[in-house]
C-alpha atoms as a PDB file:
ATOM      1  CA  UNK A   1       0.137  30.814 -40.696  1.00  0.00           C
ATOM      2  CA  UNK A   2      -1.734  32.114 -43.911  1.00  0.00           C
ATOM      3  CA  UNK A   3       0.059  31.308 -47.065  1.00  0.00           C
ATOM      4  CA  UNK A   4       0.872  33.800 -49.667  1.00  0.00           C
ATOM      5  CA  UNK A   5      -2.148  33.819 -52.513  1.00  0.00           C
ATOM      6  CA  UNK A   6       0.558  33.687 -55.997  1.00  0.00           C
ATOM      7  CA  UNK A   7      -1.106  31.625 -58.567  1.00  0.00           C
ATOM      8  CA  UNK A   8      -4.090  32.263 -60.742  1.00  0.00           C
ATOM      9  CA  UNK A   9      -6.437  30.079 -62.700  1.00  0.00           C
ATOM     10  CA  UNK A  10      -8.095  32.334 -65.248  1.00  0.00           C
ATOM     11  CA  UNK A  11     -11.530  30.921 -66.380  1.00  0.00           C
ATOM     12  CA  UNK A  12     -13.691  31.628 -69.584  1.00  0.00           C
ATOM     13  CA  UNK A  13     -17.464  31.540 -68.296  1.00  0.00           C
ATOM     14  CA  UNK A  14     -20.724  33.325 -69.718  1.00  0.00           C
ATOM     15  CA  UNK A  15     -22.365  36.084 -68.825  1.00  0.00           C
ATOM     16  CA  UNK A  16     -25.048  34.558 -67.107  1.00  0.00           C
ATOM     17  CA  UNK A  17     -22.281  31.957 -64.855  1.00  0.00           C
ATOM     18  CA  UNK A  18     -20.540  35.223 -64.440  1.00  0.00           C
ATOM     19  CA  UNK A  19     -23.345  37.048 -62.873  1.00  0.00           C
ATOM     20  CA  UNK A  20     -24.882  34.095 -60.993  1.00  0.00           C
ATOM     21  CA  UNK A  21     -21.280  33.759 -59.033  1.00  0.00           C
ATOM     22  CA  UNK A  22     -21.030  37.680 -58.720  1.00  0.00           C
ATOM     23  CA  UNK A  23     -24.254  37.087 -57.008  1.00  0.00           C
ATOM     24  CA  UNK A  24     -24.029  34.535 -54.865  1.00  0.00           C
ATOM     25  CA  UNK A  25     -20.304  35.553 -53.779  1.00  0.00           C
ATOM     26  CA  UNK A  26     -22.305  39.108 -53.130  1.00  0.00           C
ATOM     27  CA  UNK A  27     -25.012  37.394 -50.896  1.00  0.00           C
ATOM     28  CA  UNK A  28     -22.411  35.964 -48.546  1.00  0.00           C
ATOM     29  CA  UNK A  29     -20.519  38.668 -48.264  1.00  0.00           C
ATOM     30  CA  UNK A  30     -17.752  37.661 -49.943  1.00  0.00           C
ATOM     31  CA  UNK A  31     -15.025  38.150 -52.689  1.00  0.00           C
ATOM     32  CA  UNK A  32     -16.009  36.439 -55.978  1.00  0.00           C
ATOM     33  CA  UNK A  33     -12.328  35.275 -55.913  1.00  0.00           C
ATOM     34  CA  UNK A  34     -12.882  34.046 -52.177  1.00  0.00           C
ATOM     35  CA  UNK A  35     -16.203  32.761 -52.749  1.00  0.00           C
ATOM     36  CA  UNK A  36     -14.602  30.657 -55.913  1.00  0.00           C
ATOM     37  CA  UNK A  37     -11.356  29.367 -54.565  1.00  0.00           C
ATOM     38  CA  UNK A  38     -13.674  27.740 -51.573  1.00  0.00           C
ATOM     39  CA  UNK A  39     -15.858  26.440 -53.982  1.00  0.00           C
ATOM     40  CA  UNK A  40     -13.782  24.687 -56.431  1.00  0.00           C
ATOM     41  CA  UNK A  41     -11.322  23.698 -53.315  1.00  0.00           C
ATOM     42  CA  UNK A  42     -14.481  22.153 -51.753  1.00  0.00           C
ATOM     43  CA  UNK A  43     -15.390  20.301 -55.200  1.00  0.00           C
ATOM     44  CA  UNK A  44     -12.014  19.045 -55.526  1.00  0.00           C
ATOM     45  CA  UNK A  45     -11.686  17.387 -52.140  1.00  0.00           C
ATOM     46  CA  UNK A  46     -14.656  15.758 -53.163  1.00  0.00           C
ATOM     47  CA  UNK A  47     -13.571  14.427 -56.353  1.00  0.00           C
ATOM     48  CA  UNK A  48     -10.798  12.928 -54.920  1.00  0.00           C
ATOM     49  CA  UNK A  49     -12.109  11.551 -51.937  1.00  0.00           C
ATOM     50  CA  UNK A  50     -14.717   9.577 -54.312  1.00  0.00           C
ATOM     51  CA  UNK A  51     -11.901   8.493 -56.821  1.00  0.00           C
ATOM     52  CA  UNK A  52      -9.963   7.317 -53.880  1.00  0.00           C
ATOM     53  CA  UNK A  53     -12.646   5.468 -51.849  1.00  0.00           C
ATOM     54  CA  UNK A  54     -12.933   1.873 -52.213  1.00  0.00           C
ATOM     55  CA  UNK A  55     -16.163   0.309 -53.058  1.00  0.00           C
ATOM     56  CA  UNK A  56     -17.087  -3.288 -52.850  1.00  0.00           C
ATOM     57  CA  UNK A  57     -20.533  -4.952 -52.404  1.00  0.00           C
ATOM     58  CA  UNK A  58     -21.317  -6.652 -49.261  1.00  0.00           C
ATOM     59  CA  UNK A  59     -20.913 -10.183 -51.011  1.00  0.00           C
ATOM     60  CA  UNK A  60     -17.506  -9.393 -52.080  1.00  0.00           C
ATOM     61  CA  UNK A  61     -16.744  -7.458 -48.456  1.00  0.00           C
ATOM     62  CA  UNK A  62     -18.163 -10.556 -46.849  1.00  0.00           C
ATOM     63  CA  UNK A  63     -15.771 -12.484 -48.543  1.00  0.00           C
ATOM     64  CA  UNK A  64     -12.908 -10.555 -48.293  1.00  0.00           C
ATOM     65  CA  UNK A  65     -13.175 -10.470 -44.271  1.00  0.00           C
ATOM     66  CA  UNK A  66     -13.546 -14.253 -44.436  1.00  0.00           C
ATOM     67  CA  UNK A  67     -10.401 -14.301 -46.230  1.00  0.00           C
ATOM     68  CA  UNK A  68      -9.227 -12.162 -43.779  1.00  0.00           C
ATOM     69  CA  UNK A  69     -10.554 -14.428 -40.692  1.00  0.00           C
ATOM     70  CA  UNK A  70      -8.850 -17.289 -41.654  1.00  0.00           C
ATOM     71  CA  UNK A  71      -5.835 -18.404 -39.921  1.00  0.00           C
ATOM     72  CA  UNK A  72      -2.803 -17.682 -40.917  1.00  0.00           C
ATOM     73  CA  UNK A  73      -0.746 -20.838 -43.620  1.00  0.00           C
ATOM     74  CA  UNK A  74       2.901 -21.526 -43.718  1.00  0.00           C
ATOM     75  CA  UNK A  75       4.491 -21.491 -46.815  1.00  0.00           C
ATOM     76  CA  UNK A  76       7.045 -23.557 -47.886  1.00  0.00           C
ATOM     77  CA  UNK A  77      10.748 -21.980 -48.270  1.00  0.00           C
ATOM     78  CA  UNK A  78       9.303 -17.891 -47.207  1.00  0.00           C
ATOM     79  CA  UNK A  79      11.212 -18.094 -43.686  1.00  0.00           C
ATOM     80  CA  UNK A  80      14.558 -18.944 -45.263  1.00  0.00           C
ATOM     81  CA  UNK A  81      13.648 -16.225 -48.320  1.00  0.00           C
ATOM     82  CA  UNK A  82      13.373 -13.940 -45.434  1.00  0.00           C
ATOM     83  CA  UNK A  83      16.554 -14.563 -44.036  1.00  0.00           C
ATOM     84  CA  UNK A  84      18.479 -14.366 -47.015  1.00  0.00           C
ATOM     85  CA  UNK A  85      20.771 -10.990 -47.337  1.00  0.00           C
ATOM     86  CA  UNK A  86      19.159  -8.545 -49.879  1.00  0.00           C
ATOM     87  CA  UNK A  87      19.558  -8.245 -53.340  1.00  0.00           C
ATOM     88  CA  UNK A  88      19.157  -4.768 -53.121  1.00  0.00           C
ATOM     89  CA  UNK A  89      22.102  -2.729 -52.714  1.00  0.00           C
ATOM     90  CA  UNK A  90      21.824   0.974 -50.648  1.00  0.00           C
END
């Protein structure tokens, strides 16, 4: 199913960024519009997968799965908390 192309992004660039994409788009045989759109849809998957990764050093990892390895505590009055009705109303 291809979607229907319907929104723009218009873009101020100089005349050298201008030809350098014109060129490159040109040497793959492509659009400058397709050759752009998968280029800044490529960057922005990026971008977000980075901002979204989590990153932790193998001391704090190391502790974090010991944390995790440890067995499991009771705590006082969270089994009747559970089995109270909800104060949240549909």
């Amino acid at each position: 199913m291809t979607s229907t192309k319907n929104r723009r992004i218009d873009l101020r660039l100089t005349e050298p960024q201008k030809e350098l994409i014109e060129e490159a788009a040109a040497l793959t045989g492509r659009t400058v519009t397709d050759f752009s759109t998968d280029a800044l849809t490529r960057e922005a998957h990026e971008v977000i997968r980075r901002e979204r990764m989590l990153r932790v050093d193998a001391e704090a990892f190391d502790a974090f799965a010991a944390e995790l390895d440890r067995p499991a505590e009771s705590i006082d009055g969270l089994a009747s908390l559970l089995k109270r009705p909800s104060v949240f109303v549909d």
